[in-house]
N, C-alpha and C. Protein backbone atom coordinates (compact mmCIF):
# COMPACT_ATOMS: atom_id res chain seq x y z
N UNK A 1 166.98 107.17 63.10
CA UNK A 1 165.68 107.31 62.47
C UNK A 1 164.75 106.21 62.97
N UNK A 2 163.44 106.98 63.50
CA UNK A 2 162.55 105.30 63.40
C UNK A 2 161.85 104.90 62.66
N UNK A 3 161.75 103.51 62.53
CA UNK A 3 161.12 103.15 61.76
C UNK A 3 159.94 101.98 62.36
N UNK A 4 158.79 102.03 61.25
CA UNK A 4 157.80 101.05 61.67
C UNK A 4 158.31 100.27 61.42
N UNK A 5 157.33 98.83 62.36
CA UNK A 5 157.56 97.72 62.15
C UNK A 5 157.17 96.85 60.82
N UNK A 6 157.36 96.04 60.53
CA UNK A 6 157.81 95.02 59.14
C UNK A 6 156.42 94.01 59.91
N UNK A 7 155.06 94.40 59.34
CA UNK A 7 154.26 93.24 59.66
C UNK A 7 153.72 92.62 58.15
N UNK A 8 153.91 91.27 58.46
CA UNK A 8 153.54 89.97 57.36
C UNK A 8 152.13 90.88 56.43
N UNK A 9 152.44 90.92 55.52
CA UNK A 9 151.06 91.34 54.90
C UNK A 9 150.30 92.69 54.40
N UNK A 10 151.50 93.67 55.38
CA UNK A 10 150.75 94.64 55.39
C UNK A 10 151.61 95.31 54.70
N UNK A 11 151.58 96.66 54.20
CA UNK A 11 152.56 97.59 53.02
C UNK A 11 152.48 99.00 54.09
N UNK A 12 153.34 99.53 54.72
CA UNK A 12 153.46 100.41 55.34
C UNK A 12 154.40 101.45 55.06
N UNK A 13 154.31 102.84 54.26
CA UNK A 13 154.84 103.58 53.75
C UNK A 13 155.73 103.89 54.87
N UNK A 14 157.67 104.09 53.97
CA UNK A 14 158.62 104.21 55.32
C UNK A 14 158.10 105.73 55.76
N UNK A 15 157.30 106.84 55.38
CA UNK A 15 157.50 108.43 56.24
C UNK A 15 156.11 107.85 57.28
N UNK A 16 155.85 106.78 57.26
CA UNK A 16 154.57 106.36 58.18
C UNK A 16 154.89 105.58 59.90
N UNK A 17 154.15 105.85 61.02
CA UNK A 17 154.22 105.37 62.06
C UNK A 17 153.56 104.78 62.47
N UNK A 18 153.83 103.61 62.98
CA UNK A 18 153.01 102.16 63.64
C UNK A 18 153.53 102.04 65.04
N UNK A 19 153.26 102.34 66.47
CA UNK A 19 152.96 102.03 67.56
C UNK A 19 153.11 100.80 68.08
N UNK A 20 153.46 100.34 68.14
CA UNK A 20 153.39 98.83 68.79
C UNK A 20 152.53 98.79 70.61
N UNK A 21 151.49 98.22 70.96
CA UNK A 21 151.23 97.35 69.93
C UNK A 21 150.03 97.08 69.38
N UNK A 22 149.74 96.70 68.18
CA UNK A 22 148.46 97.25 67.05
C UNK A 22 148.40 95.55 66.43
N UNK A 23 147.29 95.86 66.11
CA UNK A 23 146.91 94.45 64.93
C UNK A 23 146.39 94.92 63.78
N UNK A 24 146.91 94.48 62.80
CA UNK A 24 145.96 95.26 61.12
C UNK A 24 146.48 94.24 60.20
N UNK A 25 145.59 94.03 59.78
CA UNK A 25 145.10 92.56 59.16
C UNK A 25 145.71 92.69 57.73
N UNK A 26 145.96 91.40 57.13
CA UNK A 26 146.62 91.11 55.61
C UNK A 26 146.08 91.89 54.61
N UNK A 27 147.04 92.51 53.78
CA UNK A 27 146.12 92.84 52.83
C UNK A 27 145.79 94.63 52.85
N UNK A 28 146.27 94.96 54.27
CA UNK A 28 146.04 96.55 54.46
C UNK A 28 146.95 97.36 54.00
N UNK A 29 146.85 98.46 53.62
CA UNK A 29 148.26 99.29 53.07
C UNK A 29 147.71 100.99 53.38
N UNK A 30 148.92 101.30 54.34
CA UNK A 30 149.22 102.61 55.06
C UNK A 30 150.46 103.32 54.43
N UNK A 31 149.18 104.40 53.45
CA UNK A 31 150.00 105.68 52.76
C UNK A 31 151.21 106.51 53.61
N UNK A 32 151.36 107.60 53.14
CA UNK A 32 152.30 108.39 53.05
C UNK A 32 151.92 109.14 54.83
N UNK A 33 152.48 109.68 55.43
CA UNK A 33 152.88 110.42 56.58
C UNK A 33 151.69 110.38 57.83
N UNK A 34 151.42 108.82 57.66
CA UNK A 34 150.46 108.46 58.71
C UNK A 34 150.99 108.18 60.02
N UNK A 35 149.85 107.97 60.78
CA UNK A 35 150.45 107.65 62.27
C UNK A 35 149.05 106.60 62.81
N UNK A 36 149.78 105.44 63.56
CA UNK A 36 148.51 104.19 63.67
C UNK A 36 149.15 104.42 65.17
N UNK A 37 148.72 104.78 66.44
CA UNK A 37 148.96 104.56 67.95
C UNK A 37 148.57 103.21 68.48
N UNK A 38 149.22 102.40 69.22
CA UNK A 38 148.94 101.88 70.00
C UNK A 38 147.60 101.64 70.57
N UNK A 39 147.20 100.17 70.74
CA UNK A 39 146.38 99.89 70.92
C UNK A 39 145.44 99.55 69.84
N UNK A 40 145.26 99.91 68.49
CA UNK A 40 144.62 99.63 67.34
C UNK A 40 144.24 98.20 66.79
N UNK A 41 143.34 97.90 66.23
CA UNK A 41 143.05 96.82 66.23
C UNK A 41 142.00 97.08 64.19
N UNK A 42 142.82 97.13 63.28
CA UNK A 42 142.74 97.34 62.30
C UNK A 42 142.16 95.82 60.92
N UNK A 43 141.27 95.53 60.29
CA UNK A 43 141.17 94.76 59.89
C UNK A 43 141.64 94.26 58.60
N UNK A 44 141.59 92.98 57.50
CA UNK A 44 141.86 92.95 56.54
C UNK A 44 141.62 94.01 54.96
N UNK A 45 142.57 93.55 54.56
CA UNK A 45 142.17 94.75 53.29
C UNK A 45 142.03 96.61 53.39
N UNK A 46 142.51 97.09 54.11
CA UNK A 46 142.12 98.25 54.79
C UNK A 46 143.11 98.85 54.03
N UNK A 47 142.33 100.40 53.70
CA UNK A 47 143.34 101.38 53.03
C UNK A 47 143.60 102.89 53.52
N UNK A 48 144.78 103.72 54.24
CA UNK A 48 144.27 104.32 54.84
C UNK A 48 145.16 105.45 54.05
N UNK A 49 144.98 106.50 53.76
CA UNK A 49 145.89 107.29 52.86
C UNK A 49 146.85 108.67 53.47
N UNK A 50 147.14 109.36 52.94
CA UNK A 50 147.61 110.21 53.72
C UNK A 50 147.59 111.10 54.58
N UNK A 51 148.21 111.13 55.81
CA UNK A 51 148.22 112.10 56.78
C UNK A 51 146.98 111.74 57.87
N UNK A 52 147.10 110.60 57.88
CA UNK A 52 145.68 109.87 58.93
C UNK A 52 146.57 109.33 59.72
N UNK A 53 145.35 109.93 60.68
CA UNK A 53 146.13 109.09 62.17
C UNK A 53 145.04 108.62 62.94
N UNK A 54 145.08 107.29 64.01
CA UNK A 54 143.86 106.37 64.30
C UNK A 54 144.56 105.96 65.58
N UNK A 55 143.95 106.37 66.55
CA UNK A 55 144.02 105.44 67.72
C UNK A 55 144.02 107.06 68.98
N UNK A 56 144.58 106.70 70.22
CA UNK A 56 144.64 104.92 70.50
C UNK A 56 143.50 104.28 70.38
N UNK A 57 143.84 102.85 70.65
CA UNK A 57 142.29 102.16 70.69
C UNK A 57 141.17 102.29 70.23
N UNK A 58 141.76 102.54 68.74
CA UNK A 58 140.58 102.29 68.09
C UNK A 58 140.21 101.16 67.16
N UNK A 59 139.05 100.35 66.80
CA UNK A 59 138.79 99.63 66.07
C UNK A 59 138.02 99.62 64.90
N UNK A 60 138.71 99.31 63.99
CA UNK A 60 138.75 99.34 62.18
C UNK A 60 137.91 97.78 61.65
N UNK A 61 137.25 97.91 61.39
CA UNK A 61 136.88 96.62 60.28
C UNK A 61 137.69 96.19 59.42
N UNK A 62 137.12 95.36 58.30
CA UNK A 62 137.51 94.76 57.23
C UNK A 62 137.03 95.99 55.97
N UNK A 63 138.32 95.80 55.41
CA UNK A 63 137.65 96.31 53.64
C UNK A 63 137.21 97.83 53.68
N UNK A 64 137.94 98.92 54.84
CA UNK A 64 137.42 100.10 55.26
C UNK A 64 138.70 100.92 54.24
N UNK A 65 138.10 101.92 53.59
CA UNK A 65 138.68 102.93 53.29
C UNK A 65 138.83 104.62 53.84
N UNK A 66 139.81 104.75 53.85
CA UNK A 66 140.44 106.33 54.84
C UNK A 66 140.54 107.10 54.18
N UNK A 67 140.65 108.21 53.88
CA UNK A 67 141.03 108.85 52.77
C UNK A 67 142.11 110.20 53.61
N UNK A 68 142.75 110.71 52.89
CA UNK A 68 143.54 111.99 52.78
C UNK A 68 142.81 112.50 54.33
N UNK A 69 144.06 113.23 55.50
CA UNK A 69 143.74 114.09 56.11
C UNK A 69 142.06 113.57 57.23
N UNK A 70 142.19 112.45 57.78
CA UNK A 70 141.34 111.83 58.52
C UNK A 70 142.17 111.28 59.91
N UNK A 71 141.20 111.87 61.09
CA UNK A 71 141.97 111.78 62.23
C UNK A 71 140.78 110.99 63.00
N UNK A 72 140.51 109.59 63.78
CA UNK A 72 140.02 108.47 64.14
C UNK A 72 140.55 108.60 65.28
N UNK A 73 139.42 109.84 66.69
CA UNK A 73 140.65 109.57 67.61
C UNK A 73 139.67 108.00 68.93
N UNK A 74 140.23 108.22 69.97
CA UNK A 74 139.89 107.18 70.79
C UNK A 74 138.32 107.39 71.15
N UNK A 75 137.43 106.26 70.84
CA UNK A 75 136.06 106.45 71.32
C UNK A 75 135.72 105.63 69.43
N UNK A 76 135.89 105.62 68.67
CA UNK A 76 135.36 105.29 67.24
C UNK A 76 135.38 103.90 67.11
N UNK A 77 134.57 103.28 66.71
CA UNK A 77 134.07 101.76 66.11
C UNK A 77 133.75 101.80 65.21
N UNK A 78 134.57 101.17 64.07
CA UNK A 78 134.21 101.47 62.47
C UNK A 78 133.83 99.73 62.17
N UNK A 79 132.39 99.59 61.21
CA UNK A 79 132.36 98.04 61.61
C UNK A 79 133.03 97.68 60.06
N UNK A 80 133.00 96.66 58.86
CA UNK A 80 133.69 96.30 57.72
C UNK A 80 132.66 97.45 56.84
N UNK A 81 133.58 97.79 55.90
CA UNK A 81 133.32 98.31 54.29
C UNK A 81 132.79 99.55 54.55
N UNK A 82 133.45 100.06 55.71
CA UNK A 82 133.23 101.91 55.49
C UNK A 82 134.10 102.62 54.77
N UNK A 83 133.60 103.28 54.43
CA UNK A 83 134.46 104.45 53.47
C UNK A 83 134.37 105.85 54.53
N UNK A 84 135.60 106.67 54.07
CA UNK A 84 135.47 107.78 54.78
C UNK A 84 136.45 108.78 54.24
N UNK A 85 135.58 109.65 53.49
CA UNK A 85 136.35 110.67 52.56
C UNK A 85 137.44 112.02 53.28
N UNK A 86 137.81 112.24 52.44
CA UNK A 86 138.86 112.70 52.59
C UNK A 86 138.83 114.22 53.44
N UNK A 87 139.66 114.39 54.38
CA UNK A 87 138.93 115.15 55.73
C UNK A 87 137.59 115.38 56.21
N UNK A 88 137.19 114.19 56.02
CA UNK A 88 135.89 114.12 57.61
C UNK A 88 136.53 114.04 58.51
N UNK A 89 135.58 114.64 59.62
CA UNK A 89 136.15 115.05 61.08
C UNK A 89 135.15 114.20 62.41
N UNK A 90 136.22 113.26 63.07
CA UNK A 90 135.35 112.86 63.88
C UNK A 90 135.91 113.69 65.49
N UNK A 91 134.99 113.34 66.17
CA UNK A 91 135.15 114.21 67.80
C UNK A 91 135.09 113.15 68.81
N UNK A 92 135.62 113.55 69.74
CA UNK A 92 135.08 112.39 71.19
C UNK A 92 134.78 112.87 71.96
N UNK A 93 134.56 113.95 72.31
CA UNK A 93 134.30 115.36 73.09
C UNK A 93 133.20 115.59 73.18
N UNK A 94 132.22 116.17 73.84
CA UNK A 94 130.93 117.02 73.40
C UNK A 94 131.15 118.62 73.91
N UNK A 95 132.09 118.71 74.94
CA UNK A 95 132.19 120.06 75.19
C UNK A 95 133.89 120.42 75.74
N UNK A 96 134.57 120.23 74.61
CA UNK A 96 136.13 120.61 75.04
C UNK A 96 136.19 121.69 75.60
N UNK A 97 137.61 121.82 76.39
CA UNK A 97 138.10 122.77 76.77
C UNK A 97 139.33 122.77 76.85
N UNK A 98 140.30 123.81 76.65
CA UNK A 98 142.09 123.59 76.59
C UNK A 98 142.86 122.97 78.22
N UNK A 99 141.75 123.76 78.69
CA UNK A 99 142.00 124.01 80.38
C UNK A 99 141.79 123.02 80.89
N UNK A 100 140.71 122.34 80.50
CA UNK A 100 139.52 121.51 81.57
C UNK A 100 139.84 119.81 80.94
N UNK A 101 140.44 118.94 81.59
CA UNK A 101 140.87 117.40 80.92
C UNK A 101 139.16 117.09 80.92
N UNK A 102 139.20 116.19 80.06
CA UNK A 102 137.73 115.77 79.93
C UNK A 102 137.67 113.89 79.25
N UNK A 103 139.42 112.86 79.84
CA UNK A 103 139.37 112.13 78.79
C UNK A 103 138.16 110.97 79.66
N UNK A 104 137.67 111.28 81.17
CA UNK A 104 137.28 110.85 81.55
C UNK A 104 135.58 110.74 80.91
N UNK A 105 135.45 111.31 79.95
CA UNK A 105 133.89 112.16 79.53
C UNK A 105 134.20 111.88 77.68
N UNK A 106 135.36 111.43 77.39
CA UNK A 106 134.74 110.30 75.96
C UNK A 106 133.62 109.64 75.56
N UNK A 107 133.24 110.22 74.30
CA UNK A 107 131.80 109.42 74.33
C UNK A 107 132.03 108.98 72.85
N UNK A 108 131.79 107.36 72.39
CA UNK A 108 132.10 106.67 71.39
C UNK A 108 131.33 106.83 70.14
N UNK A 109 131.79 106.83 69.18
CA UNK A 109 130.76 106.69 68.15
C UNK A 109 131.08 105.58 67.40
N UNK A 110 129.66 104.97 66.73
CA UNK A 110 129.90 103.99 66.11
C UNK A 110 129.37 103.79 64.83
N UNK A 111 130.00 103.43 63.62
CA UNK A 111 130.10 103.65 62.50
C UNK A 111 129.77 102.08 61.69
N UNK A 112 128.39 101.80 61.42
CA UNK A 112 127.83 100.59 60.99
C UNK A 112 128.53 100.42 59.78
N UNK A 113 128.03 98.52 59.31
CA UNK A 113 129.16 98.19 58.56
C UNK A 113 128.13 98.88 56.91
N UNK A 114 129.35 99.43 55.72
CA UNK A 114 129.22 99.80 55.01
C UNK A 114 128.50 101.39 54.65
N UNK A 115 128.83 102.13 55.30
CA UNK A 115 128.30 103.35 55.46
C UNK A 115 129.52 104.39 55.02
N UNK A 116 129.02 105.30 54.25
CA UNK A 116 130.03 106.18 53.72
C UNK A 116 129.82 107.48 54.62
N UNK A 117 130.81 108.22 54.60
CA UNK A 117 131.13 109.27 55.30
C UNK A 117 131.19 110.36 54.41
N UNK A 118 130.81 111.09 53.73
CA UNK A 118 131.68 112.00 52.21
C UNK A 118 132.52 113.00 53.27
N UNK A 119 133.20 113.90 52.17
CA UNK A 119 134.68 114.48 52.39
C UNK A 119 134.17 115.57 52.91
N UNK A 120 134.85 116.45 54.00
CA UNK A 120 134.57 117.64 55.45
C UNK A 120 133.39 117.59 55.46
N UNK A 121 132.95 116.40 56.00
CA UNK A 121 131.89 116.25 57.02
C UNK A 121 132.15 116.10 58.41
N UNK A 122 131.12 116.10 59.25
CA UNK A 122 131.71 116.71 61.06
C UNK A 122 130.64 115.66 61.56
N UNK A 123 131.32 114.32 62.45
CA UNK A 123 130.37 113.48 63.17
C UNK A 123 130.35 114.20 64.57
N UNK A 124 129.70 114.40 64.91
CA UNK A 124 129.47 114.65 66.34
C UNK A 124 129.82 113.32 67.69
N UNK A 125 130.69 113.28 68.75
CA UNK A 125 131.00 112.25 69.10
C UNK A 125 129.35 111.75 69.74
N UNK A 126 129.24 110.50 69.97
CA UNK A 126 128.16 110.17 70.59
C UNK A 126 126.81 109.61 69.94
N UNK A 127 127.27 108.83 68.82
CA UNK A 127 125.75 108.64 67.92
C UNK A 127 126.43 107.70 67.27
N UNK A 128 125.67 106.74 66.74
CA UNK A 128 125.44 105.62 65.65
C UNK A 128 124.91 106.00 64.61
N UNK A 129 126.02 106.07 63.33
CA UNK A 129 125.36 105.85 61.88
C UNK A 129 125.23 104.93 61.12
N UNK A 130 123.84 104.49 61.19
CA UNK A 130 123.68 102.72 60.68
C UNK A 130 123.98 102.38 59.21
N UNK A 131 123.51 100.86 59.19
CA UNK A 131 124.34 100.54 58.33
C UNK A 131 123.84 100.73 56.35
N UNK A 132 125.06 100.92 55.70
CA UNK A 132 124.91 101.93 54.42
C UNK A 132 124.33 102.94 54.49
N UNK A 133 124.09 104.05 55.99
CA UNK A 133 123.63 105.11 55.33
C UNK A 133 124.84 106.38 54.77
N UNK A 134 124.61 107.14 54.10
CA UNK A 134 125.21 107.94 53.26
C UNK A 134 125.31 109.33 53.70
N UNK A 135 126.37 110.13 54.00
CA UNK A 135 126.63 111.35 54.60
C UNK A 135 127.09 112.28 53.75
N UNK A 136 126.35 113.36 53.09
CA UNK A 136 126.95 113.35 52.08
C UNK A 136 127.80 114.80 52.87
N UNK A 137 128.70 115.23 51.84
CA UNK A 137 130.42 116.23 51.97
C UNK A 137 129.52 117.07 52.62
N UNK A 138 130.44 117.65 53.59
CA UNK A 138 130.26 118.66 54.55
C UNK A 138 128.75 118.95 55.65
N UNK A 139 128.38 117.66 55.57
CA UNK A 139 127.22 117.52 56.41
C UNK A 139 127.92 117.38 58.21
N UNK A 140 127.13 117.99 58.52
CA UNK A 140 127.54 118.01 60.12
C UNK A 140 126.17 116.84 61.34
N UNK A 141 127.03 115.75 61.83
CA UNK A 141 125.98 114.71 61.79
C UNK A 141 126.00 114.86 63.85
N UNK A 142 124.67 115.24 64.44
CA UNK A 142 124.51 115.75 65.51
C UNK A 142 123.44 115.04 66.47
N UNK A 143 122.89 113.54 65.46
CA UNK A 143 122.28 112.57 66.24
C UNK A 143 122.96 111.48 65.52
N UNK A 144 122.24 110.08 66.05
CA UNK A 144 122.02 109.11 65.09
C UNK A 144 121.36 109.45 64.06
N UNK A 145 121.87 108.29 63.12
CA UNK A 145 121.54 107.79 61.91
C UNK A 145 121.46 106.59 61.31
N UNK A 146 119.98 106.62 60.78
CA UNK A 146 119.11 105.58 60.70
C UNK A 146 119.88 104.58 59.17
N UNK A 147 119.67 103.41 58.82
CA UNK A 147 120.47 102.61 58.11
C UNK A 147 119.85 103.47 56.92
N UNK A 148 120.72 103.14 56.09
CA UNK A 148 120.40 103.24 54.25
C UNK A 148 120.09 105.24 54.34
N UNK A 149 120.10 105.55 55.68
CA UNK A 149 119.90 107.03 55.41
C UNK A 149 120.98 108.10 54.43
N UNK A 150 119.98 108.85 53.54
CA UNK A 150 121.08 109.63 52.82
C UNK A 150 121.02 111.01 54.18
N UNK A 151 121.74 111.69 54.53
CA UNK A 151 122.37 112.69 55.15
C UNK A 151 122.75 113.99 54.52
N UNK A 152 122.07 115.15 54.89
CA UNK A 152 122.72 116.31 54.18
C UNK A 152 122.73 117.45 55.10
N UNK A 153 123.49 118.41 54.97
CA UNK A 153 123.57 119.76 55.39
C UNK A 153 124.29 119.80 57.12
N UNK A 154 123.26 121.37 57.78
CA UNK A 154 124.18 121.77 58.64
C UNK A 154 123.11 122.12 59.75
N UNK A 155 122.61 121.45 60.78
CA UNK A 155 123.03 120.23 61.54
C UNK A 155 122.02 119.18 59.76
N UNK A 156 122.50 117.99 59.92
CA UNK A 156 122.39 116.90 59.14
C UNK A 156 120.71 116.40 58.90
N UNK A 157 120.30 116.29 58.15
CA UNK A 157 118.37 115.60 58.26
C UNK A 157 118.65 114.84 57.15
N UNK A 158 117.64 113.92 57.29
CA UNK A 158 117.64 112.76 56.12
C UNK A 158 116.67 113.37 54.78
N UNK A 159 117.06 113.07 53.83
CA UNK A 159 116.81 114.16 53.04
C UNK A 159 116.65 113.15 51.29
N UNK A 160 116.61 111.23 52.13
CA UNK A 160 116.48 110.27 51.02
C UNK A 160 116.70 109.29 51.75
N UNK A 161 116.85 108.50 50.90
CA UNK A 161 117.50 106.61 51.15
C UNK A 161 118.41 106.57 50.08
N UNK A 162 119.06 105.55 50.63
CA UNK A 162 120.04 105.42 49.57
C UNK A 162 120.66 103.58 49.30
N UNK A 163 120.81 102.99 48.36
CA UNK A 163 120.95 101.41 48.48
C UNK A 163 122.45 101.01 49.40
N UNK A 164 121.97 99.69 49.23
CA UNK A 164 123.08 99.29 49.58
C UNK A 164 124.48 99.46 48.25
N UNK A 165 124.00 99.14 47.49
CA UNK A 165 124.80 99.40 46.71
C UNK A 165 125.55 101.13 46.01
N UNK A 166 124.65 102.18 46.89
CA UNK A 166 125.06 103.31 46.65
C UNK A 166 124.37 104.35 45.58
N UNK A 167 123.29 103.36 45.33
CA UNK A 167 122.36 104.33 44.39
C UNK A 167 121.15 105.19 45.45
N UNK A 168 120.89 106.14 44.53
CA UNK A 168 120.00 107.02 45.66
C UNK A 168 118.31 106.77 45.14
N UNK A 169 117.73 106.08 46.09
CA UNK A 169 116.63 105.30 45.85
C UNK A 169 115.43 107.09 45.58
N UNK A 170 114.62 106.64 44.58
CA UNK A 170 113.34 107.04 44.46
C UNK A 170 112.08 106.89 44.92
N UNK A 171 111.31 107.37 44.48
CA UNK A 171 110.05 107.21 45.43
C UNK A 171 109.47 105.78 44.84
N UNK A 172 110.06 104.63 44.07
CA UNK A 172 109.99 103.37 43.89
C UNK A 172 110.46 102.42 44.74
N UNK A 173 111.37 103.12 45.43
CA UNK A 173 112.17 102.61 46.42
C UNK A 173 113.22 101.45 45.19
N UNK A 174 113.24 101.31 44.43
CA UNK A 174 114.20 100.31 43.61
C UNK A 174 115.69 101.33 43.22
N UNK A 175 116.92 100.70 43.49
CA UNK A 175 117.97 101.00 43.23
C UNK A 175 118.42 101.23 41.93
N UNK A 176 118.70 101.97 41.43
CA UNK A 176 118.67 102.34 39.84
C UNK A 176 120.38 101.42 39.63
N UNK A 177 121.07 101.15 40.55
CA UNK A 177 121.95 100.38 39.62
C UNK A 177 122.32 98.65 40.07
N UNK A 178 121.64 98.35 40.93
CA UNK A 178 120.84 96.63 40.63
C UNK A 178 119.54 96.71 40.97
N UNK A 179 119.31 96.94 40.82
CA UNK A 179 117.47 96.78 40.76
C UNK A 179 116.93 96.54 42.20
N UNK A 180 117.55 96.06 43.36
CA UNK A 180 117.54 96.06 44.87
C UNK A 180 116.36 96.41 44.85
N UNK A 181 115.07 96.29 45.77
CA UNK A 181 114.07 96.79 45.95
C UNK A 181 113.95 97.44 47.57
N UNK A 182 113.48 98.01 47.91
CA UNK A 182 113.30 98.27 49.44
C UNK A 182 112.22 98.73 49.91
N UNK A 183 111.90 98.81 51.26
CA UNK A 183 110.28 99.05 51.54
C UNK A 183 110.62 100.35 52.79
N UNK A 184 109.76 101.49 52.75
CA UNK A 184 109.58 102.34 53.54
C UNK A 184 108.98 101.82 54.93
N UNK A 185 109.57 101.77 56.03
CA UNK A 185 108.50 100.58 57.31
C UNK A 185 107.98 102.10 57.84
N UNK A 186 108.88 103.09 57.93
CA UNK A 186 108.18 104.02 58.54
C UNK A 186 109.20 105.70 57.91
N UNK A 187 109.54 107.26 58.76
CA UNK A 187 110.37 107.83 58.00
C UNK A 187 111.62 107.38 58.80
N UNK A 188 111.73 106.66 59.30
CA UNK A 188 113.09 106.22 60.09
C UNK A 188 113.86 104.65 59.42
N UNK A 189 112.68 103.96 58.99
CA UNK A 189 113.24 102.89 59.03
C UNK A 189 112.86 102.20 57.56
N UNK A 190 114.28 101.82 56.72
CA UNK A 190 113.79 101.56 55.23
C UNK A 190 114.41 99.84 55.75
N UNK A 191 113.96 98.91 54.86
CA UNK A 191 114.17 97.30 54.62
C UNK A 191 114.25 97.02 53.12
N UNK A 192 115.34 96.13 53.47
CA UNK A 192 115.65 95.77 51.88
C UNK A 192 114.55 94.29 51.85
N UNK A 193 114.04 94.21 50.47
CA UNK A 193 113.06 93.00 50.18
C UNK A 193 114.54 92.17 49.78
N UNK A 194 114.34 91.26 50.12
CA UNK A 194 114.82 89.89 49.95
C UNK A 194 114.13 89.22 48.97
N UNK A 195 114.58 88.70 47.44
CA UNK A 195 114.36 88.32 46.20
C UNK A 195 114.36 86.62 46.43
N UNK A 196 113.58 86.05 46.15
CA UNK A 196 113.70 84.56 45.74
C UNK A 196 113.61 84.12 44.71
């Protein structure tokens, strides 16, 4: 039988697979019938749950949550405190084929720090979703995305703002659950006011 390796810190369920060789930081804990490939480079506190598999070469932040049925293949940059619900679907592809190898034609996506993903949503490989914006379930995301953006539907449009803290801002722009304030600079680009 194989088994993963025994790293300092980390809690690695025995029906789970670890690759050697990977780095994933103190504090992380890998559920039930996962698979981490080679090359990974995983950060502190990280939670990744069942039936997820990540790599090769891919890189994980700090304080990122995985959820149920999430596949992270090669091309993804997740930066600290993403969340990512439970079967979202990422791609590295833009035009597969069974026939036709294409690993030469990977195109990366990158996933700013604190930005949620909600559950069967579809990133399109090749775009940046900045940081805290909000995707909500089953949105299909087919450009970039702008920070604090809320995300909806099929292909994806911004459709709000949303805080850092996860409240969905009004036309006050103030966060209904700390009071956060933020300023509209344009429809692309929201700024948080800084309080003294």
């Amino acid at each position: 039988m194989r088994r993963s390796p025994k790293i300092p810190g980390v809690s690695i369920h025995e029906s789970s697979y670890v690759d050697m060789p990977v780095q994933i930081g103190e504090g992380t804990t890998i559920w039930h019938f996962s698979h981490i490939l080679e090359g990974v480079t995983i950060g502190k506190n990280c939670s990744f749950g069942q039936n997820v598999v990540v790599g090769p070469d891919v890189s994980i932040g700090n304080d990122c949550k995985i959820q149920n049925n999430v596949s992270l293949y090669k091309g993804v940059l997740m930066e600290d405190g993403v969340f990512c619900g439970p079967s979202c679907v990422f791609t590295n592809v833009i035009n597969p084929r069974s026939e036709v190898a294409r690993k030469s034609e990977f195109r990366s996506t990158v996933i700013k720090r604190g930005a949620t993903i909600g559950a069967n949503s579809t990133v399109v490989c090749g775009n940046v979703l900045g940081e805290y914006c909000f995707i909500a379930a089953g949105a299909v995301i087919v450009s970039d995305v702008p920070d604090f953006a809320l995300m909806a539907g099929v292909p994806a449009r911004r459709i709000g703002w949303m805080s850092k803290a996860g409240g969905k801002l009004g036309e006050d722009l103030v966060c209904p659950i700390d009071g956060s304030r933020y300023i509209e600079i344009d429809s692309q680009t929201l700024q948080s006011v800084k309080c003294i």
